[in-house]
N, C-alpha and C. Protein backbone atom coordinates (compact mmCIF):
# COMPACT_ATOMS: atom_id res chain seq x y z
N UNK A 1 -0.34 114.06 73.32
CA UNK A 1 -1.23 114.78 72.41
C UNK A 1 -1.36 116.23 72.89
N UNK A 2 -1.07 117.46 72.23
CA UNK A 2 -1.54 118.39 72.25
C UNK A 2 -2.87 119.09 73.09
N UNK A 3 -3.14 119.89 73.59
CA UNK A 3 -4.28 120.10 74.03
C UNK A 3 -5.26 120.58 72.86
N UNK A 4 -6.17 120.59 73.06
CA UNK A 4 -7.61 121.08 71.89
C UNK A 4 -7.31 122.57 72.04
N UNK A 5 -7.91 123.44 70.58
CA UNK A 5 -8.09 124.54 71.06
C UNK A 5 -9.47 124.88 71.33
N UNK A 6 -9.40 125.54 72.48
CA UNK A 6 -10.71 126.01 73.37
C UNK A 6 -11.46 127.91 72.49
N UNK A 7 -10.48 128.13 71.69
CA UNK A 7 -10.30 129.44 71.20
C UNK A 7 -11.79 129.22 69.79
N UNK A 8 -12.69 130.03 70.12
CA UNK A 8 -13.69 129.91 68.90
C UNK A 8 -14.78 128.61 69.17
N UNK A 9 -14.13 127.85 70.01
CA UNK A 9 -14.98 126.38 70.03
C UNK A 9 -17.02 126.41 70.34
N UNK A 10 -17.26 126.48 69.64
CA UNK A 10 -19.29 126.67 69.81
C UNK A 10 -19.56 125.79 70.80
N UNK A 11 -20.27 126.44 71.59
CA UNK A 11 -20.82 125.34 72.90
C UNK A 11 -21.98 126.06 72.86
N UNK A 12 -23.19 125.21 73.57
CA UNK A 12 -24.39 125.20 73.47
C UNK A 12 -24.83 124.34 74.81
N UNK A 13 -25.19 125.90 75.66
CA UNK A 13 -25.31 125.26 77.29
C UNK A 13 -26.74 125.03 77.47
N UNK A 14 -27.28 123.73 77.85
CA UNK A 14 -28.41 123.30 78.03
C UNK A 14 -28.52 123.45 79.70
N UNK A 15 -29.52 124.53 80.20
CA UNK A 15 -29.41 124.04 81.76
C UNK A 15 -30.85 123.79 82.03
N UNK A 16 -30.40 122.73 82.77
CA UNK A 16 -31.40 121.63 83.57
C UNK A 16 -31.87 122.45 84.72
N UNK A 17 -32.21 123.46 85.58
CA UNK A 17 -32.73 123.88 86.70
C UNK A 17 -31.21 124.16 87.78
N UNK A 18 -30.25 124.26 87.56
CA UNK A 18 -29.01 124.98 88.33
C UNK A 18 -28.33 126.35 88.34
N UNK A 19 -29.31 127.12 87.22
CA UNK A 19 -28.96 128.25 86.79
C UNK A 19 -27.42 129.17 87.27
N UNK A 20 -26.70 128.23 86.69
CA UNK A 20 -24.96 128.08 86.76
C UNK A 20 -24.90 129.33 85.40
N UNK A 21 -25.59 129.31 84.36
CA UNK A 21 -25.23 129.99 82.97
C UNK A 21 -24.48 131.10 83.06
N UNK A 22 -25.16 131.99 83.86
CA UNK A 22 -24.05 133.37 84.08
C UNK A 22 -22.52 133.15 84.03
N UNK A 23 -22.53 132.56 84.89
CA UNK A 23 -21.03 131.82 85.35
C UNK A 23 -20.49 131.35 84.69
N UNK A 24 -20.81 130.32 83.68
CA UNK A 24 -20.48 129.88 82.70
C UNK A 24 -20.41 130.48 81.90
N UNK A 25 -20.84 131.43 81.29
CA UNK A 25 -20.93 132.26 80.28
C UNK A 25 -19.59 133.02 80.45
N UNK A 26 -19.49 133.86 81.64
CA UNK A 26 -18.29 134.62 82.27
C UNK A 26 -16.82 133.59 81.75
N UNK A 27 -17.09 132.26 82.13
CA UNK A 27 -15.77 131.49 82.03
C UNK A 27 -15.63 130.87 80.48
N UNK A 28 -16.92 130.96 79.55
CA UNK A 28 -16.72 130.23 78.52
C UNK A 28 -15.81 131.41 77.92
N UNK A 29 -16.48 132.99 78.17
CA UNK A 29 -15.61 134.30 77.69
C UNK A 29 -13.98 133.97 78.07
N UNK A 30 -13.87 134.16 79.32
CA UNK A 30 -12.60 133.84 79.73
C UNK A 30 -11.55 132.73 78.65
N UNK A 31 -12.15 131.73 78.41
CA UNK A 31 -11.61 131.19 77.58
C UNK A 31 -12.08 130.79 76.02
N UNK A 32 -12.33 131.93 75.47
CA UNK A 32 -12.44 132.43 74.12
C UNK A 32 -13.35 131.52 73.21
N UNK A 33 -14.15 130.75 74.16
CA UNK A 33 -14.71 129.60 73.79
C UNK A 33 -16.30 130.71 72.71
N UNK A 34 -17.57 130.38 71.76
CA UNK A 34 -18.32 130.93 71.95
C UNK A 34 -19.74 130.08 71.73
N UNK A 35 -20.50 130.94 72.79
CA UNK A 35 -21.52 130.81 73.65
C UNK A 35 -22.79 130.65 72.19
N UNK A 36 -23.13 129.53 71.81
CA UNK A 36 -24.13 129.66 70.81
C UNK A 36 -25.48 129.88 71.37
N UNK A 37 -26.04 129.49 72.30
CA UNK A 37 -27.09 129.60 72.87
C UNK A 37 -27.17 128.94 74.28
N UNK A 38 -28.40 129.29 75.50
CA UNK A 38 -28.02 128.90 76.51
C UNK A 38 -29.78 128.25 76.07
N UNK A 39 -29.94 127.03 76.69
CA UNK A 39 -31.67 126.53 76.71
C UNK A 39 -32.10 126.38 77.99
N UNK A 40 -33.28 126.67 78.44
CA UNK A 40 -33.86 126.10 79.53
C UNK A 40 -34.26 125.13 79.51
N UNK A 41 -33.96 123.80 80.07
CA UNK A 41 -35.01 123.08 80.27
C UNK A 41 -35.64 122.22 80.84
N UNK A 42 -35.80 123.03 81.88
CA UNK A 42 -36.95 123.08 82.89
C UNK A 42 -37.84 123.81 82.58
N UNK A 43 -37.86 124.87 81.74
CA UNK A 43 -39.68 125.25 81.03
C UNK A 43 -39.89 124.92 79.68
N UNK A 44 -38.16 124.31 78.97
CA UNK A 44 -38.50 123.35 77.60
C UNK A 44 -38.36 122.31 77.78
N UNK A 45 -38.60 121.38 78.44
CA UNK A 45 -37.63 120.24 78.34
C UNK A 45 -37.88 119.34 76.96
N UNK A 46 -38.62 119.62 76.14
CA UNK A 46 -38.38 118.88 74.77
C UNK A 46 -36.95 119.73 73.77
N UNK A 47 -36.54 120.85 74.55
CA UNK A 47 -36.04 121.69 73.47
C UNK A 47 -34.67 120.93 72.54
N UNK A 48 -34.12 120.18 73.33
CA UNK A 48 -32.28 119.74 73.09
C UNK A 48 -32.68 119.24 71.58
N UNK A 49 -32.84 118.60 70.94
CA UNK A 49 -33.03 118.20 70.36
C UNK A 49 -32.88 118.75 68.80
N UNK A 50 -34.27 120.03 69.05
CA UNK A 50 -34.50 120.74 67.92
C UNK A 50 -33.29 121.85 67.32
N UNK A 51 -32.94 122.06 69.12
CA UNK A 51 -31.53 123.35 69.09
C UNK A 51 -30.43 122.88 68.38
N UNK A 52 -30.33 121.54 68.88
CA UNK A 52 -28.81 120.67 68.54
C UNK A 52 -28.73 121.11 67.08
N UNK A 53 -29.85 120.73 65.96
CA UNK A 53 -30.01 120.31 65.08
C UNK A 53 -29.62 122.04 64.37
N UNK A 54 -30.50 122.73 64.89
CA UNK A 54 -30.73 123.95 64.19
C UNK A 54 -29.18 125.00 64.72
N UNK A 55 -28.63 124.74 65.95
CA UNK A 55 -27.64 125.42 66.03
C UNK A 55 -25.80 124.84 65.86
N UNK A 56 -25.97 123.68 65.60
CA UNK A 56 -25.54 122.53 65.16
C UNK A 56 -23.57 123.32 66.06
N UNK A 57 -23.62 123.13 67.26
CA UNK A 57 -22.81 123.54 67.75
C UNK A 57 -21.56 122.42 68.02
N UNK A 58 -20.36 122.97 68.20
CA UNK A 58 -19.26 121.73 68.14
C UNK A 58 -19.07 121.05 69.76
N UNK A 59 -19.92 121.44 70.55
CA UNK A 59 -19.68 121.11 72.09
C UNK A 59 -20.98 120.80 72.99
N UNK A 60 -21.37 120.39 73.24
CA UNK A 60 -23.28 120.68 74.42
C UNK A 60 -22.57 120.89 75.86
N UNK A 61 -23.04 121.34 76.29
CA UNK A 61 -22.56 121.24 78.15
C UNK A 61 -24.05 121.30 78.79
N UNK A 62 -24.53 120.21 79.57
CA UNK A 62 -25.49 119.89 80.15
C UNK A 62 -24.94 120.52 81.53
N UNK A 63 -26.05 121.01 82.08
CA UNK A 63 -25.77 121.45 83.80
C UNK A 63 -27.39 121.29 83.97
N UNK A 64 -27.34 120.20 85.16
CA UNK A 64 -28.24 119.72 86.05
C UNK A 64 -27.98 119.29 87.11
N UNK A 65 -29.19 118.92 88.12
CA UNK A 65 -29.08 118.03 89.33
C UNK A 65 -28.79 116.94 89.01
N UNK A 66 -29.44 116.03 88.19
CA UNK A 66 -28.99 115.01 88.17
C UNK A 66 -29.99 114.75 86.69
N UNK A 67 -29.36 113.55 85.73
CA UNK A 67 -30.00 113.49 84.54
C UNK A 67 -31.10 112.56 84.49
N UNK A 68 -32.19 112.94 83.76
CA UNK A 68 -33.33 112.49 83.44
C UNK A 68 -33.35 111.36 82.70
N UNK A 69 -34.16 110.12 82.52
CA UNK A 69 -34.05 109.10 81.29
C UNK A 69 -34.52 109.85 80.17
N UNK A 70 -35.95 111.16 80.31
CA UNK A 70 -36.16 111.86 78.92
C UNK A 70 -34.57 112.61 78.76
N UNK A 71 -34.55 113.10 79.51
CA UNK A 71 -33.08 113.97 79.18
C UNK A 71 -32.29 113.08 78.46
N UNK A 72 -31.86 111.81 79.03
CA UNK A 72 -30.77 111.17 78.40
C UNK A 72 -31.14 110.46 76.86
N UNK A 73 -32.84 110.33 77.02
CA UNK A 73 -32.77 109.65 75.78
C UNK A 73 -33.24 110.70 74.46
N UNK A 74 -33.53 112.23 74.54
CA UNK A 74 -33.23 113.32 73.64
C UNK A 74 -31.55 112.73 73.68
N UNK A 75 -30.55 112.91 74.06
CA UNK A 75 -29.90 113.10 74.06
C UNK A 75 -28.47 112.06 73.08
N UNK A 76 -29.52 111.00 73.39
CA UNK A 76 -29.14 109.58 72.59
C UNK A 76 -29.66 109.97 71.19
N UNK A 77 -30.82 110.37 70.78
CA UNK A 77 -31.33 110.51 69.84
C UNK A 77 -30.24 111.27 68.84
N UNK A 78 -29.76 112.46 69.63
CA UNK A 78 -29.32 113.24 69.25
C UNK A 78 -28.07 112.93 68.58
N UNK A 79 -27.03 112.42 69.08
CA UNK A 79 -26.05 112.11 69.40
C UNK A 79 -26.03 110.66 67.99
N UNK A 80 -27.48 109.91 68.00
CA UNK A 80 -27.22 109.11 67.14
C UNK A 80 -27.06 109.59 65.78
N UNK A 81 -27.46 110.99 65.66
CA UNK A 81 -27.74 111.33 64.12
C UNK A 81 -26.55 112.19 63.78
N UNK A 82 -25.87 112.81 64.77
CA UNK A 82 -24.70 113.49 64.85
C UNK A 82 -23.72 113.67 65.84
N UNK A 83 -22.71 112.86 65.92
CA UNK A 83 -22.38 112.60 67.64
C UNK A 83 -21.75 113.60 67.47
N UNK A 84 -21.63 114.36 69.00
CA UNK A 84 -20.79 115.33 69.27
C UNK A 84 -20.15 115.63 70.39
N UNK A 85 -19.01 116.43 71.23
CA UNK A 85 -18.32 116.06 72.37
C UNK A 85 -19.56 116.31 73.48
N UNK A 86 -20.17 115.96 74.31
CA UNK A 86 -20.75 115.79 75.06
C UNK A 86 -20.09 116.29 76.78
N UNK A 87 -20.43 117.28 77.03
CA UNK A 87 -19.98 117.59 78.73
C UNK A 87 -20.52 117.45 79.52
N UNK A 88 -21.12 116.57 80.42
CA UNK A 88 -22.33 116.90 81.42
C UNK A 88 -21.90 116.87 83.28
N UNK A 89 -22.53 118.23 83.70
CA UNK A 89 -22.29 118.19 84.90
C UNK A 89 -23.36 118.33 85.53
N UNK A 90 -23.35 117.39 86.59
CA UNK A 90 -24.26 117.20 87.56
C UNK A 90 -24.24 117.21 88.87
N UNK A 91 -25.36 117.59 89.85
CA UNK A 91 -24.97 117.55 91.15
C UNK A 91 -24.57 116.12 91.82
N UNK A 92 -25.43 115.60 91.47
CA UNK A 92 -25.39 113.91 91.87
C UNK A 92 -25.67 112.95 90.78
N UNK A 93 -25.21 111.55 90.91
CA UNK A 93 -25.97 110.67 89.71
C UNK A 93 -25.62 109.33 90.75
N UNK A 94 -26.39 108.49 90.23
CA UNK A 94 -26.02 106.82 90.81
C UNK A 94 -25.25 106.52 89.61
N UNK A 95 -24.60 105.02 89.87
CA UNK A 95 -23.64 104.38 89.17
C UNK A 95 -24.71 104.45 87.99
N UNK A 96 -25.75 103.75 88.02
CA UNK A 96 -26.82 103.51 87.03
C UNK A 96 -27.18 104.86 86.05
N UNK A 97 -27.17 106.07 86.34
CA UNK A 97 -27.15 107.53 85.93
C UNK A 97 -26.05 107.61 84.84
N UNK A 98 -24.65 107.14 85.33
CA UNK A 98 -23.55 107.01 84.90
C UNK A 98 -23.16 106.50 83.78
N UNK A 99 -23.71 105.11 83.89
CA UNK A 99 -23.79 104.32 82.75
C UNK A 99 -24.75 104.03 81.68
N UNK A 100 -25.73 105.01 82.09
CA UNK A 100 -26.86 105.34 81.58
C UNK A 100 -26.40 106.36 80.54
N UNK A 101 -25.29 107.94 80.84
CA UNK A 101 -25.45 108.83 80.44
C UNK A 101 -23.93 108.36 79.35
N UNK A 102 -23.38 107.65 79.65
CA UNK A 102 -21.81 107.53 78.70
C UNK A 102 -22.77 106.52 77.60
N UNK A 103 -23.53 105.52 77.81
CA UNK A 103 -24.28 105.26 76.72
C UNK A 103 -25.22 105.95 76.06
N UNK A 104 -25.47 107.01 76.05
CA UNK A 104 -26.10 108.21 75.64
C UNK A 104 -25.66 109.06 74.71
N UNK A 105 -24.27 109.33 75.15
CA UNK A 105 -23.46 109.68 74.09
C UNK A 105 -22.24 110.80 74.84
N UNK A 106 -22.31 110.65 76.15
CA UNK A 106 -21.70 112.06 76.88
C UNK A 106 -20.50 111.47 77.02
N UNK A 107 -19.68 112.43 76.77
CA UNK A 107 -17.79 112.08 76.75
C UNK A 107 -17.46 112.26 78.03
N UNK A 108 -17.95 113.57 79.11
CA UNK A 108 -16.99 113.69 80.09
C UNK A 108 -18.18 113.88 81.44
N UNK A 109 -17.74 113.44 82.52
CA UNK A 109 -18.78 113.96 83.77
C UNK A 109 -18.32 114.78 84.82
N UNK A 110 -18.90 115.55 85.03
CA UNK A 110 -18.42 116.09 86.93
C UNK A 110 -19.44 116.21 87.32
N UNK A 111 -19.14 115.82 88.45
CA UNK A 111 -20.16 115.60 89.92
C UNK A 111 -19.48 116.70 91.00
N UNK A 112 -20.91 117.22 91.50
CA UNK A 112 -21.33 117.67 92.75
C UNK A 112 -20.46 119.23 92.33
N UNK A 113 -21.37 120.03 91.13
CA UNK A 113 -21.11 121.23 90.91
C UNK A 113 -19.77 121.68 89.77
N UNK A 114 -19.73 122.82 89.41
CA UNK A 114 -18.86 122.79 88.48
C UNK A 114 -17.98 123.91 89.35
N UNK A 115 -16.72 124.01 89.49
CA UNK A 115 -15.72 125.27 90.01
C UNK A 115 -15.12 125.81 88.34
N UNK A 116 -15.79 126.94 88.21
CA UNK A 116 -15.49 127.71 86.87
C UNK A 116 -14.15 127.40 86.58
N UNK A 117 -12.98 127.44 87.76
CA UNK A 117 -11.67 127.13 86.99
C UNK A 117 -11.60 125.86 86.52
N UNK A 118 -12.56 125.27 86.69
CA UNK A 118 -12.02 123.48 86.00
C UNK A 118 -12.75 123.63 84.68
N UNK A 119 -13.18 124.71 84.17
CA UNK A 119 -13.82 124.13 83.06
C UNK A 119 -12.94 123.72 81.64
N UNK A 120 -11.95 124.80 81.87
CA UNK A 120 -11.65 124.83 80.85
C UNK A 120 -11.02 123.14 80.92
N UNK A 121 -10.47 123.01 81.47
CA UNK A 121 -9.74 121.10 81.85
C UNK A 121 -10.84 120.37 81.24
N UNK A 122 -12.43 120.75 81.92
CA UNK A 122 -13.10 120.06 81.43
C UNK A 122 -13.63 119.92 80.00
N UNK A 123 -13.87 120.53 79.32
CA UNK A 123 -14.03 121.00 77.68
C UNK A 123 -12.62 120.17 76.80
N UNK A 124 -11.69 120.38 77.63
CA UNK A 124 -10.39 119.60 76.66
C UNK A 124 -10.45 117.63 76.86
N UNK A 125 -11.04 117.87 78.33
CA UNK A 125 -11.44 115.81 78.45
C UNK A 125 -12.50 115.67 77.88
N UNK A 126 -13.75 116.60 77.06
CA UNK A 126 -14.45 116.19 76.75
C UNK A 126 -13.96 116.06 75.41
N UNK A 127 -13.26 116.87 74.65
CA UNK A 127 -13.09 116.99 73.19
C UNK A 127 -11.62 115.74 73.06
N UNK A 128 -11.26 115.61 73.66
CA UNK A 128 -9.93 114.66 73.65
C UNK A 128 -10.98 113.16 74.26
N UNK A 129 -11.41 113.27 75.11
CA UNK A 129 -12.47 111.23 75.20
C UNK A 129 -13.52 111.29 73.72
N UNK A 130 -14.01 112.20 73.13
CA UNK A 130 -14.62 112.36 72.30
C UNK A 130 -14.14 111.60 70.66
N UNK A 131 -12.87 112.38 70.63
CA UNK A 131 -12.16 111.85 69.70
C UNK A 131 -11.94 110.21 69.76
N UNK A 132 -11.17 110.08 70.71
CA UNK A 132 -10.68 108.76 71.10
C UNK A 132 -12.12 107.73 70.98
N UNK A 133 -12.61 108.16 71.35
CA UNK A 133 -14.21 107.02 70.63
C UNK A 133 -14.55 107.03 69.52
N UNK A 134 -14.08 108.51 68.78
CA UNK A 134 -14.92 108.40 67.34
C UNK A 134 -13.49 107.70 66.55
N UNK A 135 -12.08 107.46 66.92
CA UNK A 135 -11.51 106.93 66.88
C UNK A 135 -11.33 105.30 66.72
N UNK A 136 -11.85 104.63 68.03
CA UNK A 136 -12.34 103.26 68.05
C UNK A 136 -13.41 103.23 67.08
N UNK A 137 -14.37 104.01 67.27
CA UNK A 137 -15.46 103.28 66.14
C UNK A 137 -15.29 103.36 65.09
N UNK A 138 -14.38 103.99 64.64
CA UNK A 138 -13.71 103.98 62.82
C UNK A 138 -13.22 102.87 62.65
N UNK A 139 -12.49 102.14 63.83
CA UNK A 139 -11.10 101.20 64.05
C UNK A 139 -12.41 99.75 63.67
N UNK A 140 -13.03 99.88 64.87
CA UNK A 140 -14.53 98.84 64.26
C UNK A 140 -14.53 98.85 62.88
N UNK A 141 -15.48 99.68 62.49
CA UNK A 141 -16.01 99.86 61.46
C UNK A 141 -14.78 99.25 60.32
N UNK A 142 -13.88 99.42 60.36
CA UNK A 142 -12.65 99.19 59.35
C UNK A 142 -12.48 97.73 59.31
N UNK A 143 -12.47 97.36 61.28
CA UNK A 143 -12.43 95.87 60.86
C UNK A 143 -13.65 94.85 60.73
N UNK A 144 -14.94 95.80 60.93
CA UNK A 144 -15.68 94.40 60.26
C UNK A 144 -15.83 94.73 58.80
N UNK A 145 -15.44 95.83 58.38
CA UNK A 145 -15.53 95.97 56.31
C UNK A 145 -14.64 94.35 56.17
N UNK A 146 -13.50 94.55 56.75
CA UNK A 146 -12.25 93.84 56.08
C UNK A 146 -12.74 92.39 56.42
N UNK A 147 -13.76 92.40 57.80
CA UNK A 147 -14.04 91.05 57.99
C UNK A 147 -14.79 90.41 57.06
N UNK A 148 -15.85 91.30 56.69
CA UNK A 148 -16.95 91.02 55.96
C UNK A 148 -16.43 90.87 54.21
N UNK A 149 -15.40 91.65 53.70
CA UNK A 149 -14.91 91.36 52.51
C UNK A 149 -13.58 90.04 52.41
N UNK A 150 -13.16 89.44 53.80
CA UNK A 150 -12.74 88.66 53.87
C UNK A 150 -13.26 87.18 53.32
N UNK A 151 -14.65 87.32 53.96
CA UNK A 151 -15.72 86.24 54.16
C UNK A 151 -15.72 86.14 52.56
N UNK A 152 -16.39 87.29 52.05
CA UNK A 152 -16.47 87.23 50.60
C UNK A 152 -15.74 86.42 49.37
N UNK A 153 -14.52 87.08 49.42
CA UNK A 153 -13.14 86.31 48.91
C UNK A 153 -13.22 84.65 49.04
N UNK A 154 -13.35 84.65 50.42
CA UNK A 154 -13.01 82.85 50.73
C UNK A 154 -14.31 81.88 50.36
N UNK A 155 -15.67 82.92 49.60
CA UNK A 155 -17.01 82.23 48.94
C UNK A 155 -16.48 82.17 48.02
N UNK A 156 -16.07 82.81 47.06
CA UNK A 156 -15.66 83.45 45.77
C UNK A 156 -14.64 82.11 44.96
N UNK A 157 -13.59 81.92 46.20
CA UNK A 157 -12.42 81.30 46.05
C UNK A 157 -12.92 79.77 45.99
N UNK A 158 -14.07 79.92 46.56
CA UNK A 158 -14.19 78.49 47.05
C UNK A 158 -15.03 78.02 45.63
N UNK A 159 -15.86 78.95 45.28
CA UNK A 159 -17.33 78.69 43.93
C UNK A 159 -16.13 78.39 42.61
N UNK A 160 -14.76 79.12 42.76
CA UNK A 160 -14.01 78.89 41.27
C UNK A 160 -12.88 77.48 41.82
N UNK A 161 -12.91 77.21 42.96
CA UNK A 161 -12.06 75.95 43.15
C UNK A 161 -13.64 74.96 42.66
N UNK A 162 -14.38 75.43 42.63
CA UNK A 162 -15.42 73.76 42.65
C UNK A 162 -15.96 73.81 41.30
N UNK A 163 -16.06 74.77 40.21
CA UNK A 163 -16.04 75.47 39.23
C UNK A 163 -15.31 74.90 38.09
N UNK A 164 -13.87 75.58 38.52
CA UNK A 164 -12.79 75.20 37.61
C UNK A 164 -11.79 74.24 38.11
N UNK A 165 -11.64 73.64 39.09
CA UNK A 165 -11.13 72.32 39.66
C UNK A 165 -9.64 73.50 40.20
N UNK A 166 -9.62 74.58 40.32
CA UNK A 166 -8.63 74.90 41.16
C UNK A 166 -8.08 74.68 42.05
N UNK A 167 -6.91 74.95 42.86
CA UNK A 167 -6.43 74.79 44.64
C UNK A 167 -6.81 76.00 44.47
N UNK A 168 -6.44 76.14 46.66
CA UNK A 168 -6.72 77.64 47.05
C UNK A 168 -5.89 78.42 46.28
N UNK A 169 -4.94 78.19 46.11
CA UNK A 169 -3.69 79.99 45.56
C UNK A 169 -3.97 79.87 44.25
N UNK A 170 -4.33 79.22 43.81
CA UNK A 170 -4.75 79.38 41.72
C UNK A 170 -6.09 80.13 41.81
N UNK A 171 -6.98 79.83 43.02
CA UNK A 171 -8.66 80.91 42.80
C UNK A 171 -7.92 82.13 43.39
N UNK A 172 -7.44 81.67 44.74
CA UNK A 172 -6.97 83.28 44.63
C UNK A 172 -6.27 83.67 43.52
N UNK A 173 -5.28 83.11 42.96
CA UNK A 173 -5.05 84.22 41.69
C UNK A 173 -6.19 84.53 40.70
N UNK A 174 -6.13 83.28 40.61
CA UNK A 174 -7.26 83.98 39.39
C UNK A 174 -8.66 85.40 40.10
N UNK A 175 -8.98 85.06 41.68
CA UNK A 175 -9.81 86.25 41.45
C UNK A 175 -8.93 87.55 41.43
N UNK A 176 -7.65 87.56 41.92
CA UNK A 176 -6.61 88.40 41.89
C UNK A 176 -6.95 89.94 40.57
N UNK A 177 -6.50 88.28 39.42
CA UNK A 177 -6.24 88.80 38.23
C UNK A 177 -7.48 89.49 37.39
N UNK A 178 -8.90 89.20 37.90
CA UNK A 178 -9.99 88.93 38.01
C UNK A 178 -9.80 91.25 38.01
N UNK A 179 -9.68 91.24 39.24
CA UNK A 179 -9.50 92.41 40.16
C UNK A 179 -8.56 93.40 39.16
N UNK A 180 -7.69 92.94 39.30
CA UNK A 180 -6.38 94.04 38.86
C UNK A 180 -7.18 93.94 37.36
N UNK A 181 -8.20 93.45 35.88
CA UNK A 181 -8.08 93.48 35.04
C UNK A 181 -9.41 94.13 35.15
N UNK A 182 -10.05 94.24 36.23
CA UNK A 182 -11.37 95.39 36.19
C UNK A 182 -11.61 96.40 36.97
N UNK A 183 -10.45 97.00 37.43
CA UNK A 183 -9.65 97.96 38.06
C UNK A 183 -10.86 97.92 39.30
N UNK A 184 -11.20 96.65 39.95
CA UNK A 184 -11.69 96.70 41.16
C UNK A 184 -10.97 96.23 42.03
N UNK A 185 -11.69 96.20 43.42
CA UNK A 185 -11.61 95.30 44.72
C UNK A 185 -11.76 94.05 44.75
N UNK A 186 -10.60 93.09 45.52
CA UNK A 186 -11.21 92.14 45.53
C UNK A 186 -12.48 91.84 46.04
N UNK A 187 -12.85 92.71 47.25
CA UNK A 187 -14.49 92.08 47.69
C UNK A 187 -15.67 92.02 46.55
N UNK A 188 -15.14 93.04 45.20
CA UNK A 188 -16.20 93.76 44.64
C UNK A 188 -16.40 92.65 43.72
N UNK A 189 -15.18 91.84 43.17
CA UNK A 189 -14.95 91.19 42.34
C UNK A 189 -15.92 90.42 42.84
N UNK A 190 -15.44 89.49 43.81
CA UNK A 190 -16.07 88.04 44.53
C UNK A 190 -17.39 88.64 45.06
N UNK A 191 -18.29 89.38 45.39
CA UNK A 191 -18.95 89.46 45.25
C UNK A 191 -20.12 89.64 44.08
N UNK A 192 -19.84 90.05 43.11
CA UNK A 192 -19.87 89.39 41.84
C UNK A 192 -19.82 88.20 41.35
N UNK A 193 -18.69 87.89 41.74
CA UNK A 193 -19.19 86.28 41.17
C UNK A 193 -20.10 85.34 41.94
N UNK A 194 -19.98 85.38 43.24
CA UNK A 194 -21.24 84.87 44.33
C UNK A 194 -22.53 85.33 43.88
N UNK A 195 -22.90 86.17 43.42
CA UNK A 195 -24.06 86.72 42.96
C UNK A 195 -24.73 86.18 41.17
N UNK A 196 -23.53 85.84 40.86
CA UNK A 196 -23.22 84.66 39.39
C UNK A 196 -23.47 83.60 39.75
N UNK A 197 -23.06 83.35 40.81
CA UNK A 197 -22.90 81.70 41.00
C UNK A 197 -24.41 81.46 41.38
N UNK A 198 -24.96 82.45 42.18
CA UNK A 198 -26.46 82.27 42.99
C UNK A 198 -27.42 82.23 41.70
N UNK A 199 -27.40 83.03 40.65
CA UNK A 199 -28.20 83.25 39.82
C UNK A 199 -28.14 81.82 38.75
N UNK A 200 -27.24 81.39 38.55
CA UNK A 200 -27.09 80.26 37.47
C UNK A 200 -27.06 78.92 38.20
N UNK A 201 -26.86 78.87 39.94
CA UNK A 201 -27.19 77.81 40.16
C UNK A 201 -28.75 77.23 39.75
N UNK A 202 -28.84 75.66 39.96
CA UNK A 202 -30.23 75.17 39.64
C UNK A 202 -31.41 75.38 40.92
N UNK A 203 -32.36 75.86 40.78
CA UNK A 203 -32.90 75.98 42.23
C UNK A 203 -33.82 74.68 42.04
């Protein structure tokens, strides 16, 4: 895969009490990246949240000692309503910190300080692990639709075999034909008729 381009990319540096920003700022220039806003917060610490939303940037880079459960769970919040590549560097974290902060929503970590030349490395593992998750969760999402319209079909198939005295491959055709003659889906179809069948059964 290609590398990301780092050229134009909006980042939005949240610092936790390491006052690294200068530095960062110097290296986000260096690599043509731009600097949407820097937050404090250690004299905001509610701020991530409101900024995310209002400066709606394509990158966050967290720099702290080590991450907070408020920190991490703004951050979940955040992330649930709009996920985005997530960078966080920290001085220290426990395993528990760790697995705390990738369920949160953060794509990439470094520990024990940032060396300005790694950033740019770092910004491309965050936007490249970033993808690759929003990747899998499409891949999910795709297969429980197909699971869930699977299920459907084989109610559907089953209400017109007991119905109309069909086998299986005659309901499937018929909901087939069902489909192709009401320029729908099969789930859309058989769900329809399950919803027929519920209403006219005898209660």
């Amino acid at each position: 895969m290609p590398p990301f381009s780092l050229a134009g990319l909006r980042v939005l540096l949240a610092d936790a009490g390491q006052r690294r920003s200068p530095v960062i700022r110097l290296e986000l220039i260096r690599l043509r990246c731009q600097l949407v806003d820097v937050i404090d917060l250690v004299t905001d610490p509610d701020a991530l949240g409101s900024v995310l939303v209002r400066q709606a940037p394509e990158l966050l880079l967290i720099d702290c000692e080590q991450p907070t459960p408020e920190l991490l769970e703004q951050l979940g919040q955040a992330q649930a309503q709009l996920p985005r590549p997530v960078l966080l560097v920290a001085e220290q974290m426990t395993p528990a910190q760790m697995r705390a902060a990738l369920a949160a929503g953060v794509s990439a970590l470094q520990l024990a300080g940032l060396p300005p030349q790694r950033l740019g490395a770092l910004l491309q593992l965050a936007l490249a692990r970033f993808e690759h998750d929003q990747a899998l969760q499409r891949e999910l999402r795709l297969a429980q639709t197909q699971l869930a319209e699977r299920k459907l079909v084989e109610r559907a198939r089953g209400i017109l075999m007991r119905e109309q005295g069909l086998d299986e491959e005659a309901a499937f055709q018929r909901l087939r034909q069902l489909a192709m003659d009401g320029g729908q889906t099969l789930a859309a179809v058989a769900a329809r008729l399950i919803d027929a069948d519920q209403l006219l059964r005898p209660r």
